[in-house]
C-alpha atoms as a PDB file:
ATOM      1  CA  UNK A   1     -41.563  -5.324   4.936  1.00  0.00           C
ATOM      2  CA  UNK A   2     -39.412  -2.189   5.823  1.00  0.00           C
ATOM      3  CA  UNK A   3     -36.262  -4.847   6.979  1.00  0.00           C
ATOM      4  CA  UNK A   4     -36.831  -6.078   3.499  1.00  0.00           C
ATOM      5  CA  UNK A   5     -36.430  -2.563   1.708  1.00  0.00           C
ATOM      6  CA  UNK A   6     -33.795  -1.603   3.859  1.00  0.00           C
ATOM      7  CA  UNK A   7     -31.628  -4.763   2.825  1.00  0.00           C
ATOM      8  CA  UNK A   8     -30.955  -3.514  -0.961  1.00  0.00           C
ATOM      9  CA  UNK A   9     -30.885   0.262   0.003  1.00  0.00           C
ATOM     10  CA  UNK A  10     -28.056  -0.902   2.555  1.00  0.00           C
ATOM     11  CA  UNK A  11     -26.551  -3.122   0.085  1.00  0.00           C
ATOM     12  CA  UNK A  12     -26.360   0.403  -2.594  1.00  0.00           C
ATOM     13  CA  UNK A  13     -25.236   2.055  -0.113  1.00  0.00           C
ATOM     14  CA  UNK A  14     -22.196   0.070   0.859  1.00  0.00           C
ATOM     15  CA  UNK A  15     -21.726  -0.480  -3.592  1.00  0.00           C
ATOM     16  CA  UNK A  16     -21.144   3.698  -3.596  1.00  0.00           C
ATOM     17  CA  UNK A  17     -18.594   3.352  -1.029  1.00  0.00           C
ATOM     18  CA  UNK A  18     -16.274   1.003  -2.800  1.00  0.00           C
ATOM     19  CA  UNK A  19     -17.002   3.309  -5.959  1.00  0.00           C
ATOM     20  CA  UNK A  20     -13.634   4.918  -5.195  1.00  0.00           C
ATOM     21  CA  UNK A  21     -12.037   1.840  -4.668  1.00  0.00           C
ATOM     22  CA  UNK A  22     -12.670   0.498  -7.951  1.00  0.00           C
ATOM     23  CA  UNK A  23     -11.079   3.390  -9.515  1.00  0.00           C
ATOM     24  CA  UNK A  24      -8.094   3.254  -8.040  1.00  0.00           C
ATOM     25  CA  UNK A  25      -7.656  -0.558  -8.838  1.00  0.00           C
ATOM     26  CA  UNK A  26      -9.197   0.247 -12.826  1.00  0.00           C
ATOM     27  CA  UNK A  27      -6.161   3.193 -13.074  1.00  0.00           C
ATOM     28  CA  UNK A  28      -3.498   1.061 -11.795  1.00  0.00           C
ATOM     29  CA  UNK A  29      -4.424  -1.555 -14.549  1.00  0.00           C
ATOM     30  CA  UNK A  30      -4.599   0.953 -17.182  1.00  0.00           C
ATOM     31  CA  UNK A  31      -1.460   1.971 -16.404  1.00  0.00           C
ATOM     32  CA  UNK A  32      -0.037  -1.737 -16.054  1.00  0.00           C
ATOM     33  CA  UNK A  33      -1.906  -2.318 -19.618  1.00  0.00           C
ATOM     34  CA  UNK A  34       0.172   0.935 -21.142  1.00  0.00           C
ATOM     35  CA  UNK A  35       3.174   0.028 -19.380  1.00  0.00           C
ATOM     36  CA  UNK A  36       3.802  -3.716 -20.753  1.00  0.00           C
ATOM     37  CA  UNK A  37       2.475  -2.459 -24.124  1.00  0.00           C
ATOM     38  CA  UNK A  38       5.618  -0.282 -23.990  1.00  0.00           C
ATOM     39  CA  UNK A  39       8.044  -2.832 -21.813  1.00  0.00           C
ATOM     40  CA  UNK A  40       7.672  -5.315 -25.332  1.00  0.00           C
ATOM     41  CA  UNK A  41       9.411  -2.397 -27.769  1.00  0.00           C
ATOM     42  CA  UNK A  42      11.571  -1.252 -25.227  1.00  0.00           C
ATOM     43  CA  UNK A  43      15.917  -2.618 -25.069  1.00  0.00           C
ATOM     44  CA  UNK A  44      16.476  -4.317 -21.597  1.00  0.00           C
ATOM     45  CA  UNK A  45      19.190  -1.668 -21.081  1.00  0.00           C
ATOM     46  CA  UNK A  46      15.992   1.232 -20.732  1.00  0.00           C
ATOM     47  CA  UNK A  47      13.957  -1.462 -18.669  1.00  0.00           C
ATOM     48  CA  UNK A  48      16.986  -1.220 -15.700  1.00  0.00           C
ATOM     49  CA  UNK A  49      16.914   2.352 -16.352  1.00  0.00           C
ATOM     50  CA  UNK A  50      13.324   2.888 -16.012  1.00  0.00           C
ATOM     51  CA  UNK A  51      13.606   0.364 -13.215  1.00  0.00           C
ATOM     52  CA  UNK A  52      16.665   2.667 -11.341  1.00  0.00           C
ATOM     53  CA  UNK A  53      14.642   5.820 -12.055  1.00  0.00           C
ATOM     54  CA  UNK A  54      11.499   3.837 -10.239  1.00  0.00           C
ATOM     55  CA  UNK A  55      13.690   3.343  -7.477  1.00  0.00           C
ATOM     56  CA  UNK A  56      14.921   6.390  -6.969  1.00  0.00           C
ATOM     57  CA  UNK A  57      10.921   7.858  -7.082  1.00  0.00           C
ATOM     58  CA  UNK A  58       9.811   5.797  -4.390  1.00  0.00           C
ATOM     59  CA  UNK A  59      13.557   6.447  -2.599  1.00  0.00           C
ATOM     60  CA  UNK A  60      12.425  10.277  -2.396  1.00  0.00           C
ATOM     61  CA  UNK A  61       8.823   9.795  -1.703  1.00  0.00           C
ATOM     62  CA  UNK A  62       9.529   7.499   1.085  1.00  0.00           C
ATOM     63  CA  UNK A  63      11.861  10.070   2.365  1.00  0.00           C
ATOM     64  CA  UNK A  64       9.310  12.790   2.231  1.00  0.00           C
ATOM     65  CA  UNK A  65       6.866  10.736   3.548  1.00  0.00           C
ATOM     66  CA  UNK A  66       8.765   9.167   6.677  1.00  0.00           C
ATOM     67  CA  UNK A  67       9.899  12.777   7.887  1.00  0.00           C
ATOM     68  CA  UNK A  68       6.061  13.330   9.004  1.00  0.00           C
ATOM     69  CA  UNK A  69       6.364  11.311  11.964  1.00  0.00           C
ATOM     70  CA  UNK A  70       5.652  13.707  15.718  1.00  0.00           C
ATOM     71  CA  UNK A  71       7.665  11.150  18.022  1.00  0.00           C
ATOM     72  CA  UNK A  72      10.826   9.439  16.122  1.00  0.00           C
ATOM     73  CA  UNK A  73      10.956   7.466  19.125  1.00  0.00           C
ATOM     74  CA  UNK A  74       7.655   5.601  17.796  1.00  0.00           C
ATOM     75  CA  UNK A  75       9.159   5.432  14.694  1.00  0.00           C
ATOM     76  CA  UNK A  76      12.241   3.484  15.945  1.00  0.00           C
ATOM     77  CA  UNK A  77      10.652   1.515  18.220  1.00  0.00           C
ATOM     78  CA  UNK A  78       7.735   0.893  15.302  1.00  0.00           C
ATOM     79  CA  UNK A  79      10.735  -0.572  12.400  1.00  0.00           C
ATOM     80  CA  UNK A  80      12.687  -2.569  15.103  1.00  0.00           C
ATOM     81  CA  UNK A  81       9.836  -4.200  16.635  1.00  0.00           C
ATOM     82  CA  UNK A  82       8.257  -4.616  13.208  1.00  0.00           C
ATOM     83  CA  UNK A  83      11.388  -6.061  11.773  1.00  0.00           C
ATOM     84  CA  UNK A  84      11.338  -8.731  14.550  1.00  0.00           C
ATOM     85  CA  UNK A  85       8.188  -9.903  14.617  1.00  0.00           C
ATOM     86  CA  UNK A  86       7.491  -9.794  10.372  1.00  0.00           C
ATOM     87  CA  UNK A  87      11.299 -11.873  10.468  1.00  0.00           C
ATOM     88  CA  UNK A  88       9.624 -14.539  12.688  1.00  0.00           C
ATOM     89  CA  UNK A  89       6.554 -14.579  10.326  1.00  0.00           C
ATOM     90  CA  UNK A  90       8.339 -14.615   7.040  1.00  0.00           C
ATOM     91  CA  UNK A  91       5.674 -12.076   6.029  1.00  0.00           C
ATOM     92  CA  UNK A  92       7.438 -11.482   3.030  1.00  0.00           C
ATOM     93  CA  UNK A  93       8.328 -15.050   2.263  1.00  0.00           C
ATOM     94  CA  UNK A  94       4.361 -15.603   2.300  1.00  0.00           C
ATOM     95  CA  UNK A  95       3.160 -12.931   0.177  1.00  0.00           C
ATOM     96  CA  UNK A  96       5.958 -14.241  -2.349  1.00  0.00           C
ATOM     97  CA  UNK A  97       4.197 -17.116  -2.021  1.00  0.00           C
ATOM     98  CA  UNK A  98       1.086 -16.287  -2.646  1.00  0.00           C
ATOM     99  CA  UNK A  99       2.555 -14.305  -5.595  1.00  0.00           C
ATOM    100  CA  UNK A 100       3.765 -16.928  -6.951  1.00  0.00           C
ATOM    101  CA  UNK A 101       0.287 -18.990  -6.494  1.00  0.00           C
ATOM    102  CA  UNK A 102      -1.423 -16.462  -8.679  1.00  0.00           C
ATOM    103  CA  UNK A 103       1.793 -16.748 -11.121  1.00  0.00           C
ATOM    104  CA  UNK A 104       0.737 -20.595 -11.610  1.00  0.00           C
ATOM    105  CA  UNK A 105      -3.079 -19.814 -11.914  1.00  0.00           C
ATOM    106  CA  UNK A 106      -3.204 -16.788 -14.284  1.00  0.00           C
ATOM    107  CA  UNK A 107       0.175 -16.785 -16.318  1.00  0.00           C
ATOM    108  CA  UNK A 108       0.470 -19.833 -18.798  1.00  0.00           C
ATOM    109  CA  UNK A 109       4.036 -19.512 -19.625  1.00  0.00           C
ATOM    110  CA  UNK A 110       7.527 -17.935 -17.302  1.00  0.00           C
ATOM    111  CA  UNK A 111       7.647 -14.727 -17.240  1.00  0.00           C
ATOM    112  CA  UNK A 112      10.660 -13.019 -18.064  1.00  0.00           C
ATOM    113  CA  UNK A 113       9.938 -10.877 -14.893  1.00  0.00           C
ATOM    114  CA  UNK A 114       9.687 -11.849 -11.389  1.00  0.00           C
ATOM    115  CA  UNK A 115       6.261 -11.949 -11.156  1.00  0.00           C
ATOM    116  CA  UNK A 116       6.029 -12.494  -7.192  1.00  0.00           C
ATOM    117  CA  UNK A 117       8.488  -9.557  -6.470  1.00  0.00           C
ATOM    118  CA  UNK A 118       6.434  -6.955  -8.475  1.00  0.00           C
ATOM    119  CA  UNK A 119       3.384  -7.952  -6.795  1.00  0.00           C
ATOM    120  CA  UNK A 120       4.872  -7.695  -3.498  1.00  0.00           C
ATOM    121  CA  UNK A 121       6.710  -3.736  -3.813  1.00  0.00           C
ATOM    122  CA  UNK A 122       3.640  -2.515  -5.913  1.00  0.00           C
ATOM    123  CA  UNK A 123       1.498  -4.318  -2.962  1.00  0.00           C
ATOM    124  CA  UNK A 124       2.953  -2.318  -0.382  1.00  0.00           C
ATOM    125  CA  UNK A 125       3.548   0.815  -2.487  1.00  0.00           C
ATOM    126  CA  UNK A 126       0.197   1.426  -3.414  1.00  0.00           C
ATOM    127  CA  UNK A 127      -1.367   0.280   0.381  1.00  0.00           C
ATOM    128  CA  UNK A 128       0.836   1.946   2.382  1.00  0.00           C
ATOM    129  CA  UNK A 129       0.451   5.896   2.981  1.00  0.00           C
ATOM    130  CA  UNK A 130      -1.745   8.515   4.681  1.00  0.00           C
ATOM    131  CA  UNK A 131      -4.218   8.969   1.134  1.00  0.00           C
ATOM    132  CA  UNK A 132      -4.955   5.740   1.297  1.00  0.00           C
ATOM    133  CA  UNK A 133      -6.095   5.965   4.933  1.00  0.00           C
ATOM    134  CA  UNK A 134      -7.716   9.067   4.752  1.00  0.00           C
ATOM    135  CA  UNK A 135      -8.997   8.798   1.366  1.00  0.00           C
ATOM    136  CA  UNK A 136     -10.669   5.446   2.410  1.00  0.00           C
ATOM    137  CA  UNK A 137     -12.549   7.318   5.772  1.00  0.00           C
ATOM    138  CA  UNK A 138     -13.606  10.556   3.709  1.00  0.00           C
ATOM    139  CA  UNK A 139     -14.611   8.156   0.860  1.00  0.00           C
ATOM    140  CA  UNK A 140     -16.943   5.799   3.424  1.00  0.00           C
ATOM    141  CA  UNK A 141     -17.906   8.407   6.247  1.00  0.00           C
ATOM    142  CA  UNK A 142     -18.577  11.545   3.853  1.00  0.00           C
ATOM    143  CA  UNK A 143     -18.666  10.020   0.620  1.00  0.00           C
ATOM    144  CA  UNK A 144     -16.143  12.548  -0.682  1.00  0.00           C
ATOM    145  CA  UNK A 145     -13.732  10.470  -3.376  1.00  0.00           C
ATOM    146  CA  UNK A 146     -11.507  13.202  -4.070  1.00  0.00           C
ATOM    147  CA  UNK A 147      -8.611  11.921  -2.159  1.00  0.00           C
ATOM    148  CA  UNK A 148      -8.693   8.383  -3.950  1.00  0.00           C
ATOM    149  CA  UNK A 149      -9.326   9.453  -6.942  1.00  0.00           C
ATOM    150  CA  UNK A 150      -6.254  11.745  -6.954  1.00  0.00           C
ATOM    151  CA  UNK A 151      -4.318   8.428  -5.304  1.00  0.00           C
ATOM    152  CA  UNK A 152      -5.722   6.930  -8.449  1.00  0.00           C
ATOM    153  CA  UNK A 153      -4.176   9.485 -10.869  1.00  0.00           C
ATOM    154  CA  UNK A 154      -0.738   9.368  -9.052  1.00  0.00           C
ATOM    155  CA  UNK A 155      -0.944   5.427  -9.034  1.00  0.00           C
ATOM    156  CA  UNK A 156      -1.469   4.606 -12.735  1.00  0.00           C
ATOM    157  CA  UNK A 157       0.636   6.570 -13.828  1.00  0.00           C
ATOM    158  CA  UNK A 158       3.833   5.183 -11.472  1.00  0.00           C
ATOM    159  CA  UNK A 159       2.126   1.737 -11.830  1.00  0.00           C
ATOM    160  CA  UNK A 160       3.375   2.039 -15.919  1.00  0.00           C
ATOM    161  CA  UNK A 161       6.887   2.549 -14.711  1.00  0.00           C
ATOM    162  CA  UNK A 162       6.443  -0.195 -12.215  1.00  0.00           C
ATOM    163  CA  UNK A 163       5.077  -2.558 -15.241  1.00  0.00           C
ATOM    164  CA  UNK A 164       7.486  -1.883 -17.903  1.00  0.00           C
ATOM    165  CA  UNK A 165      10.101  -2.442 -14.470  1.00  0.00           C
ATOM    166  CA  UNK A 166       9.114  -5.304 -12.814  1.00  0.00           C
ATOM    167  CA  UNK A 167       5.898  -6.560 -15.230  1.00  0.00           C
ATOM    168  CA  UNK A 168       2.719  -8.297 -14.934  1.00  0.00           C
ATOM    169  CA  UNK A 169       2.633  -8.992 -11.411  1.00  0.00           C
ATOM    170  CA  UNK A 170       2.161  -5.030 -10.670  1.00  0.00           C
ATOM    171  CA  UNK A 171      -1.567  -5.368 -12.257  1.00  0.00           C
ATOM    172  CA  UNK A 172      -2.147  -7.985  -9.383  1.00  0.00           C
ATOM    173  CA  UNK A 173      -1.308  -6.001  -6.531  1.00  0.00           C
ATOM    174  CA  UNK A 174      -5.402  -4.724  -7.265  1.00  0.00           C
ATOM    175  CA  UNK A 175      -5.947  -7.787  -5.034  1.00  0.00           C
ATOM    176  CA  UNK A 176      -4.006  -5.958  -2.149  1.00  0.00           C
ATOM    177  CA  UNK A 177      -5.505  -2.662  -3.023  1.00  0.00           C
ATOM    178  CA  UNK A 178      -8.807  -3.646  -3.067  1.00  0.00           C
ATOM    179  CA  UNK A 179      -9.087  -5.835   0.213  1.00  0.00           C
ATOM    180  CA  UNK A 180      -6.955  -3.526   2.358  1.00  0.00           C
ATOM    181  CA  UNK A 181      -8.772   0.259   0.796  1.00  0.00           C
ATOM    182  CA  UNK A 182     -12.066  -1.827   0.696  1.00  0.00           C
ATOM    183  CA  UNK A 183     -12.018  -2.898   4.281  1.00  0.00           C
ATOM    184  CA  UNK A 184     -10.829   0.517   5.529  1.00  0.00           C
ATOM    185  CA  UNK A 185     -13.738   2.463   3.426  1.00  0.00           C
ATOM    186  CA  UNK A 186     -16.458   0.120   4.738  1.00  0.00           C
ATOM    187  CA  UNK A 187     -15.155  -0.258   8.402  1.00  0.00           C
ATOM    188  CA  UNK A 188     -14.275   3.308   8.290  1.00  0.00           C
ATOM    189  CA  UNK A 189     -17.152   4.642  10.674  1.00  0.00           C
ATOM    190  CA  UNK A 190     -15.568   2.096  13.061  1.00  0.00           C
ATOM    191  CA  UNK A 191     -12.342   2.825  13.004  1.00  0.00           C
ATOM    192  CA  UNK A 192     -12.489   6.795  12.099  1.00  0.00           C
ATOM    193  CA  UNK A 193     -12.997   8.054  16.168  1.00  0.00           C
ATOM    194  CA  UNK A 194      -9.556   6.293  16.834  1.00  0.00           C
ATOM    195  CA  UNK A 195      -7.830   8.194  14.133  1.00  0.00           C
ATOM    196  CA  UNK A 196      -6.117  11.163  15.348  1.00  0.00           C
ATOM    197  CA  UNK A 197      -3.886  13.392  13.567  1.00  0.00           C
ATOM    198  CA  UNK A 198      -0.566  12.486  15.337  1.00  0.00           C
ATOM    199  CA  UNK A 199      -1.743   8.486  14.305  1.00  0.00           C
ATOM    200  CA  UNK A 200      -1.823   9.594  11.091  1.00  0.00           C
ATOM    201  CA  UNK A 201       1.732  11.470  10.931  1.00  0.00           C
ATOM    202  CA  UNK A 202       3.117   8.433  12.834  1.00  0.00           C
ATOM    203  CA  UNK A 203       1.488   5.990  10.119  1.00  0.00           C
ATOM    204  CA  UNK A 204       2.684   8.490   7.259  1.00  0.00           C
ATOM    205  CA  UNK A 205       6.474   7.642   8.475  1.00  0.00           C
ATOM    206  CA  UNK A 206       6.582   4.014   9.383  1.00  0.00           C
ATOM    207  CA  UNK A 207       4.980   3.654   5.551  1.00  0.00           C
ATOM    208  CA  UNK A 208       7.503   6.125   4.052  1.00  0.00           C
ATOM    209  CA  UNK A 209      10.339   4.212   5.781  1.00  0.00           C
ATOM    210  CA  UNK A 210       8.974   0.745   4.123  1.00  0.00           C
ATOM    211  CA  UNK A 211       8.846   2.847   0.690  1.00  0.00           C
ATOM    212  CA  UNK A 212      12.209   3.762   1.158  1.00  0.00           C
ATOM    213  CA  UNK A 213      13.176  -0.236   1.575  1.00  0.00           C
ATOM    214  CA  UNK A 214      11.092  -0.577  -1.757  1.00  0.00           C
ATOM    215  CA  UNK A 215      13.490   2.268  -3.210  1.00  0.00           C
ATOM    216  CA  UNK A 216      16.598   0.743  -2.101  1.00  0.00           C
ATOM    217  CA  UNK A 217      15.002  -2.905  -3.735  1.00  0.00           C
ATOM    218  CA  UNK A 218      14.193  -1.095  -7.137  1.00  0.00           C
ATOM    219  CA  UNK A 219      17.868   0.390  -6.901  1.00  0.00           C
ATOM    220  CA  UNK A 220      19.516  -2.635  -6.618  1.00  0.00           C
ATOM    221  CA  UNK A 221      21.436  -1.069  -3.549  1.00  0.00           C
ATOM    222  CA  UNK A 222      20.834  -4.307  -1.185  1.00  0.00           C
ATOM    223  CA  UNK A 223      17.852  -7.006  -1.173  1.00  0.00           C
ATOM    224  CA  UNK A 224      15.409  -5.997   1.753  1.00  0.00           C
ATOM    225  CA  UNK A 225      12.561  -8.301   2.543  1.00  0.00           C
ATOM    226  CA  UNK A 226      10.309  -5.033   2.266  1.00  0.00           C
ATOM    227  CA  UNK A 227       7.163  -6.646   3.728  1.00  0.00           C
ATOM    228  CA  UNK A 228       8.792  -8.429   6.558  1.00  0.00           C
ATOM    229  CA  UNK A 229       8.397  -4.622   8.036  1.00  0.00           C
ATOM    230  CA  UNK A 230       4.905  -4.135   7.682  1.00  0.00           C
ATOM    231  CA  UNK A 231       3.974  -5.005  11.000  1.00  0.00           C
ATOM    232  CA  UNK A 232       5.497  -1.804  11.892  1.00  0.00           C
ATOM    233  CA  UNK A 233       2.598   0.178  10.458  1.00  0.00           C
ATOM    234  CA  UNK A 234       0.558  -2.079  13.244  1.00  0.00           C
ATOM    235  CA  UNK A 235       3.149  -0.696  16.066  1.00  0.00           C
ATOM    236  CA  UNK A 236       2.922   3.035  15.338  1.00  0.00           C
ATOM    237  CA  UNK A 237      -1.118   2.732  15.842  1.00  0.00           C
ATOM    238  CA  UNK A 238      -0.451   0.672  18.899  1.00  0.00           C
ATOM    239  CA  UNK A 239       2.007   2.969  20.433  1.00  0.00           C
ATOM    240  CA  UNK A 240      -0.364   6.457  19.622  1.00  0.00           C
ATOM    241  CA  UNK A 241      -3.586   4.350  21.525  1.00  0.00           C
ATOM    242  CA  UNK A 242      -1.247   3.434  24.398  1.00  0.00           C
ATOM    243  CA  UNK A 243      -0.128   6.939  24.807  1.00  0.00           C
ATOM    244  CA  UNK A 244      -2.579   8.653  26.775  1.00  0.00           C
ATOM    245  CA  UNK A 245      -2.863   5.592  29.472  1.00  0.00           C
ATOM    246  CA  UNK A 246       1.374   5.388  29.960  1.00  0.00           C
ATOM    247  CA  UNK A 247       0.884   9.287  30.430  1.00  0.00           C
ATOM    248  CA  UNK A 248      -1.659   8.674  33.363  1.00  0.00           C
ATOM    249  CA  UNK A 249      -0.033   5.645  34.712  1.00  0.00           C
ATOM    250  CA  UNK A 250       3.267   8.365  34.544  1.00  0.00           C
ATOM    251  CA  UNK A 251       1.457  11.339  35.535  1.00  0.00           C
ATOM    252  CA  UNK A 252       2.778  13.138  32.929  1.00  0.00           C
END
């Protein structure tokens, strides 16, 4: 009897976690919504402007952002490892691919936009980032929402840049943002002991570095294969656990 009135309270429980999540993915589709109501009345020659200005955004935020690292040594180590191993993966040629899988399945006619590619930068955009990590703990360890919900206020309204940009495929990088915050806010009493504060600089850079590579996309300054880096997010966690055992092994 109790197991059986525990079940749904559980269930509730876990439902006000993800409340914050399902902000952040309805104000990113608001914005998408305002922003290709705008991209139809707007000359192609603004679009690449808007585009380079969206570029240049991410360009400085990534910059910001990857200057909070504690040990640039992690942070090298981190984007050449991560380059190697998401080359040998084609991480970015999959996502693409599954980009262009939801292309066939929701979007009856060619879009004028590349539909895969705005999936994939808004994707790692929006996912990548210390708010997202700590918003996601705070939000499913002390049910405090603040952080997401001002993630959620900073996304929508760079997500209508990003749509009247790159278009439709921007609203579908929810998907990403609602597995990858979602898992993180109910896994978070897990995870949370691991997470120190030098993690979470370390983290902070190796996701500003792959916002710069968006940046330098948006730009038009070179083609990166943005997401063929992410696995360098994976290598900056691995290298802060690892860090206290090399020190004893070293005696340092």
């Amino acid at each position: 009897m109790l197991v059986a009135q525990a079940v749904p309270l559980l269930r509730s429980c876990q439902v006000l976690k993800m409340i914050a999540v399902f902000v952040n993915c309805a104000t990113i589709l608001i914005g998408c919504v305002v922003g290709l109501l705008f991209a139809k009345k707007i000359p192609q020659k603004v679009t690449d402007s808007i585009q380079l200005a969206c570029g240049l955004v991410s360009f400085v935020m990534g910059v910001q952002m990857s200057f909070k690292y504690q040990n640039v040594v992690y942070l090298a180590l981190a984007l050449i490892l991560g380059g190697i191993v998401g080359t040998l993966l084609d991480i970015d040629g999959k996502i693409l691919q599954f980009g262009k899988f939801l292309e066939k399945v929701f979007v009856k006619k060619n879009s004028e936009k590349n539909f895969a590619y705005a999936f994939l930068n808004a994707s790692v955009l929006f996912c990548v980032g210390a708010m997202a990590i700590v918003g996601s703990f705070k939000a499913g360890i002390e049910h405090d929402y603040s952080i997401i919900f001002l993630k959620s206020i900073l996304d929508g309204f760079i997500s209508i840049g990003f749509a009247v940009a790159m278009g439709v495929g921007t609203a579908f990088s929810v998907i990403s943002i609602f597995v990858y915050q979602g898992a993180l806010t109910l896994l978070s009493v897990l995870i949370a002991p691991y997470v120190s504060e030098q993690m979470l600089a370390e983290l902070t850079g190796s996701g500003g570095a792959l916002i710069i590579l968006i940046g330098i996309n948006l730009m038009g300054v070179k083609k990166v294969k943005t997401a063929n880096y992410l696995p360098a997010v994976l290598f900056s966690v691995i290298f802060v656990l690892c860090e206290p055992f090399v020190k004893s092994v070293l005696h340092l």
